[in-house]
PDB file of N, CA and C in Angstrom:
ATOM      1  N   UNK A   1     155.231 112.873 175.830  1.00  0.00           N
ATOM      2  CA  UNK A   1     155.471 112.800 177.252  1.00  0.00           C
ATOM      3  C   UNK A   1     156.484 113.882 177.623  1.00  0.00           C
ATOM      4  N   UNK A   2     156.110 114.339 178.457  1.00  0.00           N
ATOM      5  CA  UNK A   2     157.118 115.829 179.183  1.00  0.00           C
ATOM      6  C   UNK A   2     157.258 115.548 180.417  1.00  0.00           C
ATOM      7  N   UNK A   3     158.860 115.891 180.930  1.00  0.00           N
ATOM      8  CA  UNK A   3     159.334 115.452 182.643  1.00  0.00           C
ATOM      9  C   UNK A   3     158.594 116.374 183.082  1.00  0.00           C
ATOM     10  N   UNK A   4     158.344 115.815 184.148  1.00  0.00           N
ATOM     11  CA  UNK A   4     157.366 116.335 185.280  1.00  0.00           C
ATOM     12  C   UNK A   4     158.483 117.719 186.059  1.00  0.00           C
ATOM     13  N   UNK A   5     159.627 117.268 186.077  1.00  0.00           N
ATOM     14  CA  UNK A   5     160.246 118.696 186.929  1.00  0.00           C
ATOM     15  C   UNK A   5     160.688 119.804 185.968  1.00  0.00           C
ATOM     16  N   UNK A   6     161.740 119.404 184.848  1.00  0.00           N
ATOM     17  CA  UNK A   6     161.502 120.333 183.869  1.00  0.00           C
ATOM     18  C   UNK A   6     161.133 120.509 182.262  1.00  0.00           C
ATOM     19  N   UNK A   7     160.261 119.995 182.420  1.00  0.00           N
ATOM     20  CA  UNK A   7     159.239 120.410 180.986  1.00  0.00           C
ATOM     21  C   UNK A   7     159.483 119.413 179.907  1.00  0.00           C
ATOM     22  N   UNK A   8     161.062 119.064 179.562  1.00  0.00           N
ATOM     23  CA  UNK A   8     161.739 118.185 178.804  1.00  0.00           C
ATOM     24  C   UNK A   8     160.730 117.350 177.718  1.00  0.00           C
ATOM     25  N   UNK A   9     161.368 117.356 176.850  1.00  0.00           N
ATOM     26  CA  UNK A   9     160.199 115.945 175.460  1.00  0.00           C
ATOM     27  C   UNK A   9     161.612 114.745 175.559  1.00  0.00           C
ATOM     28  N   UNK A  10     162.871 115.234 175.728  1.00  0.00           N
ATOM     29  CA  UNK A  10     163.714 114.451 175.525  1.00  0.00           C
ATOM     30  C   UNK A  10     163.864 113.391 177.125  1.00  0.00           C
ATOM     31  N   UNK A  11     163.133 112.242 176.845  1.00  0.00           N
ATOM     32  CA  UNK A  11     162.888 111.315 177.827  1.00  0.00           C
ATOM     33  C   UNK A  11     163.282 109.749 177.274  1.00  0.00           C
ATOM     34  N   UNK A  12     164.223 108.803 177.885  1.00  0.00           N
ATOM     35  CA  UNK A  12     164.315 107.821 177.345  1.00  0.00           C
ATOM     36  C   UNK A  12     163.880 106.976 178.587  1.00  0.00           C
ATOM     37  N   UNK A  13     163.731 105.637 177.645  1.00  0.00           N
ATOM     38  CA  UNK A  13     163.537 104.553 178.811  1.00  0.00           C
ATOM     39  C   UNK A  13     164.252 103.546 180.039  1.00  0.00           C
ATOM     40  N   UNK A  14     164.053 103.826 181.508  1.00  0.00           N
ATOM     41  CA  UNK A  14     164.524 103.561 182.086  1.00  0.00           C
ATOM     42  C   UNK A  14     164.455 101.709 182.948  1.00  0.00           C
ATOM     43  N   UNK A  15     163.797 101.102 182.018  1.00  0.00           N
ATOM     44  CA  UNK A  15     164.086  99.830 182.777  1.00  0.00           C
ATOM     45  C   UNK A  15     162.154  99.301 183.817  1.00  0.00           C
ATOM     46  N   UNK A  16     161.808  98.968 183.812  1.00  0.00           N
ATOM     47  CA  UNK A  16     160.961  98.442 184.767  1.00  0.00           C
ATOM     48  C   UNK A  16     160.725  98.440 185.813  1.00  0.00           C
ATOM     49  N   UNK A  17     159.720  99.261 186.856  1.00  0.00           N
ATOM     50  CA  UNK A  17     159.610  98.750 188.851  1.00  0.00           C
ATOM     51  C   UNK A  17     157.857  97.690 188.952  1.00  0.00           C
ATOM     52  N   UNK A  18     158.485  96.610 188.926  1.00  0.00           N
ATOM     53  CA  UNK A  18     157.050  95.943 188.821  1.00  0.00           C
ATOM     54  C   UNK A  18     156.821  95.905 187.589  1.00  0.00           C
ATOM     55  N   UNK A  19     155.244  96.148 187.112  1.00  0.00           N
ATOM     56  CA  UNK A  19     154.739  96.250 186.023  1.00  0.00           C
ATOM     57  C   UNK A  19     154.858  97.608 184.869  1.00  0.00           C
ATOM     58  N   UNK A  20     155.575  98.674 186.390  1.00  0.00           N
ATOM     59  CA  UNK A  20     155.069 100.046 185.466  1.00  0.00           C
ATOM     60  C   UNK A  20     156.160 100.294 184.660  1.00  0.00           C
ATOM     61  N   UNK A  21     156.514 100.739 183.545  1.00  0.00           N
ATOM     62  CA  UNK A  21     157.794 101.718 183.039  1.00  0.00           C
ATOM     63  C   UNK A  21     158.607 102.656 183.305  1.00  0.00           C
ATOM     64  N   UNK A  22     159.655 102.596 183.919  1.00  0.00           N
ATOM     65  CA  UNK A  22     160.703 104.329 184.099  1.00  0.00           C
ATOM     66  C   UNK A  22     160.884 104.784 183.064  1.00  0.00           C
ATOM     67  N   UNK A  23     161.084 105.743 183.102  1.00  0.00           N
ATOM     68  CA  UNK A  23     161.763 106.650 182.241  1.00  0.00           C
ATOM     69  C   UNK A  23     162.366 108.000 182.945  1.00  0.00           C
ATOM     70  N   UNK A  24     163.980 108.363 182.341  1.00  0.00           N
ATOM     71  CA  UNK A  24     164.355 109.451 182.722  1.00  0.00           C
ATOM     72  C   UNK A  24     164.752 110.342 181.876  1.00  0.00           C
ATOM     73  N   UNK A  25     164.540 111.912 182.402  1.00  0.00           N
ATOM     74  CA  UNK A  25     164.385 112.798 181.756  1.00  0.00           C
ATOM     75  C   UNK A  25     166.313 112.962 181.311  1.00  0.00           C
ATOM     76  N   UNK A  26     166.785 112.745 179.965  1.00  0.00           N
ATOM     77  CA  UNK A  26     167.929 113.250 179.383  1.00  0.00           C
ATOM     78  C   UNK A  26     168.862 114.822 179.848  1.00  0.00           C
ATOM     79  N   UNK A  27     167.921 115.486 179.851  1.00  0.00           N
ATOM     80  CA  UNK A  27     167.764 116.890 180.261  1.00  0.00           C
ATOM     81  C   UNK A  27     168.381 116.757 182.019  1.00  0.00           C
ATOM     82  N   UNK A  28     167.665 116.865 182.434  1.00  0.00           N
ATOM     83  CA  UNK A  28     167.658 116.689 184.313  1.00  0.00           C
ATOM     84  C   UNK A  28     168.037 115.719 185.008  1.00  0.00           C
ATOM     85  N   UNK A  29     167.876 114.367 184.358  1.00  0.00           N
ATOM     86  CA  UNK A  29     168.383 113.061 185.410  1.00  0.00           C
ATOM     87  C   UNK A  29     166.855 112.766 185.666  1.00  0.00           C
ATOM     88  N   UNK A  30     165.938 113.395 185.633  1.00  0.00           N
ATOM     89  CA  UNK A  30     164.805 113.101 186.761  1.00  0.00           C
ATOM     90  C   UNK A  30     164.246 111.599 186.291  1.00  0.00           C
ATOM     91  N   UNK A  31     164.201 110.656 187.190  1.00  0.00           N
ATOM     92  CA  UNK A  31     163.306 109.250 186.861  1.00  0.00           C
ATOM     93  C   UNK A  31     161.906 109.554 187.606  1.00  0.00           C
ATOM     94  N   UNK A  32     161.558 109.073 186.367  1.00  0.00           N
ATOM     95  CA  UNK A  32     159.693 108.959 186.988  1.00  0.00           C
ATOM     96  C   UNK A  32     159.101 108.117 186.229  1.00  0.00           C
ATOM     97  N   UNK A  33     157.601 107.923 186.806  1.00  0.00           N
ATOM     98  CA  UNK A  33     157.248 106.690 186.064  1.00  0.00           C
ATOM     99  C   UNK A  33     155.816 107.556 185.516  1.00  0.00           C
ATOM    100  N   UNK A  34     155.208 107.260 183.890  1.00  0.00           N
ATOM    101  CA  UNK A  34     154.832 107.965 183.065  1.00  0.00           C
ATOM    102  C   UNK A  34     152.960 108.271 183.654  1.00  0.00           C
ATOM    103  N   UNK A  35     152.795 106.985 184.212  1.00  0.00           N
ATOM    104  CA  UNK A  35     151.289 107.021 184.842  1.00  0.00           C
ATOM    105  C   UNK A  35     151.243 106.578 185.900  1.00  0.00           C
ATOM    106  N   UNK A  36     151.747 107.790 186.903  1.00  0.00           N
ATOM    107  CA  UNK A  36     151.530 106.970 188.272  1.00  0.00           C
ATOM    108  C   UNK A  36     150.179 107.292 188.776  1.00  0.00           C
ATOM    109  N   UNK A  37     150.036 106.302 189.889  1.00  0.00           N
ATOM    110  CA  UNK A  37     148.983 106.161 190.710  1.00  0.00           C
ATOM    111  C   UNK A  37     149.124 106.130 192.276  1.00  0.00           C
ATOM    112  N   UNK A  38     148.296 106.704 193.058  1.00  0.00           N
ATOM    113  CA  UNK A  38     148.476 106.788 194.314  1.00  0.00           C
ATOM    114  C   UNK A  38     147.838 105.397 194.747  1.00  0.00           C
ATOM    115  N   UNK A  39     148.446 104.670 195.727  1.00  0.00           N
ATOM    116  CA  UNK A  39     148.148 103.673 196.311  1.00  0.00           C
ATOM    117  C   UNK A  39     147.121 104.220 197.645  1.00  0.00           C
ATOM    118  N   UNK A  40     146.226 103.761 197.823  1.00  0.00           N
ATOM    119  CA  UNK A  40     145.356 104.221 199.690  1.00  0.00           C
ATOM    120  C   UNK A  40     143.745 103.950 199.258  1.00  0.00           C
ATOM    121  N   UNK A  41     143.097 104.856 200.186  1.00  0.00           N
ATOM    122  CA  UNK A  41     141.584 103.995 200.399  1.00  0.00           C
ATOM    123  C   UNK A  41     140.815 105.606 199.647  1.00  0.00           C
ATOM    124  N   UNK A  42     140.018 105.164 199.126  1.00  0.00           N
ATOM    125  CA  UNK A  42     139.365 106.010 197.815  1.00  0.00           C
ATOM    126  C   UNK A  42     138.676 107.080 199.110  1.00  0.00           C
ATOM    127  N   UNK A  43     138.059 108.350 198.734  1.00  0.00           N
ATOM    128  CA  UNK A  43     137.748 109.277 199.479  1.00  0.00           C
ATOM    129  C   UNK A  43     135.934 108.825 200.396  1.00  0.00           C
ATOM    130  N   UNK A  44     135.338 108.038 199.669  1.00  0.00           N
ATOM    131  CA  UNK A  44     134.227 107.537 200.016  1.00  0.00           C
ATOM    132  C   UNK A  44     134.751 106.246 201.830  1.00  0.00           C
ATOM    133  N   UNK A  45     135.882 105.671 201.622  1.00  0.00           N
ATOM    134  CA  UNK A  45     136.222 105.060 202.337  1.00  0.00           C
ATOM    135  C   UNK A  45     136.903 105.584 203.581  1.00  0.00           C
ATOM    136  N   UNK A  46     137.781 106.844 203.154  1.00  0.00           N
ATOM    137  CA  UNK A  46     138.580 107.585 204.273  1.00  0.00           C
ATOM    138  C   UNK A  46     137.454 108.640 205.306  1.00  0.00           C
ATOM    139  N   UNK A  47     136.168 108.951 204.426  1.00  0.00           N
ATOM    140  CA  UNK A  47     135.008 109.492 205.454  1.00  0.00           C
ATOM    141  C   UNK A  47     134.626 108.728 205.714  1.00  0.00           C
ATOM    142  N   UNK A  48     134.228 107.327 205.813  1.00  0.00           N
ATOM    143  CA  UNK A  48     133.821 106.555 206.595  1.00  0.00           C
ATOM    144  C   UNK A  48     134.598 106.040 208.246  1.00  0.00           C
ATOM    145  N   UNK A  49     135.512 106.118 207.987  1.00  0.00           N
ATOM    146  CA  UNK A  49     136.678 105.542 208.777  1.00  0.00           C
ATOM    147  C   UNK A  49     136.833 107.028 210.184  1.00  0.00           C
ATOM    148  N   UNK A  50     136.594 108.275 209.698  1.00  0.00           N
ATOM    149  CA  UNK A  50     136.589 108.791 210.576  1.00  0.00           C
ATOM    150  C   UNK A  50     135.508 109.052 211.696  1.00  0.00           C
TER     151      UNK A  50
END
């Protein structure tokens, strides 16, 4: 796993939001979570709607 802002391998674990895992980058501070997902309405649904 590599931080998303700078490149980093050195990442420890930051605690739980919900179900998913934090983790922050040692290196930078940066917290992120390892598999995020966008929450909203799939692209088949957002052309419908218009």
């Amino acid at each position: 796993m590599k931080c998303p802002k700078c490149g980093s391998t050195h990442i420890r674990k930051n605690g739980k939001r919900g179900d998913k895992q934090n983790h922050i980058c040692a290196d930078c501070g940066r917290q992120f979570i390892d598999n995020y997902s966008v929450l909203g309405y799939s692209q088949d649904v957002q052309k419908n709607m218009t």
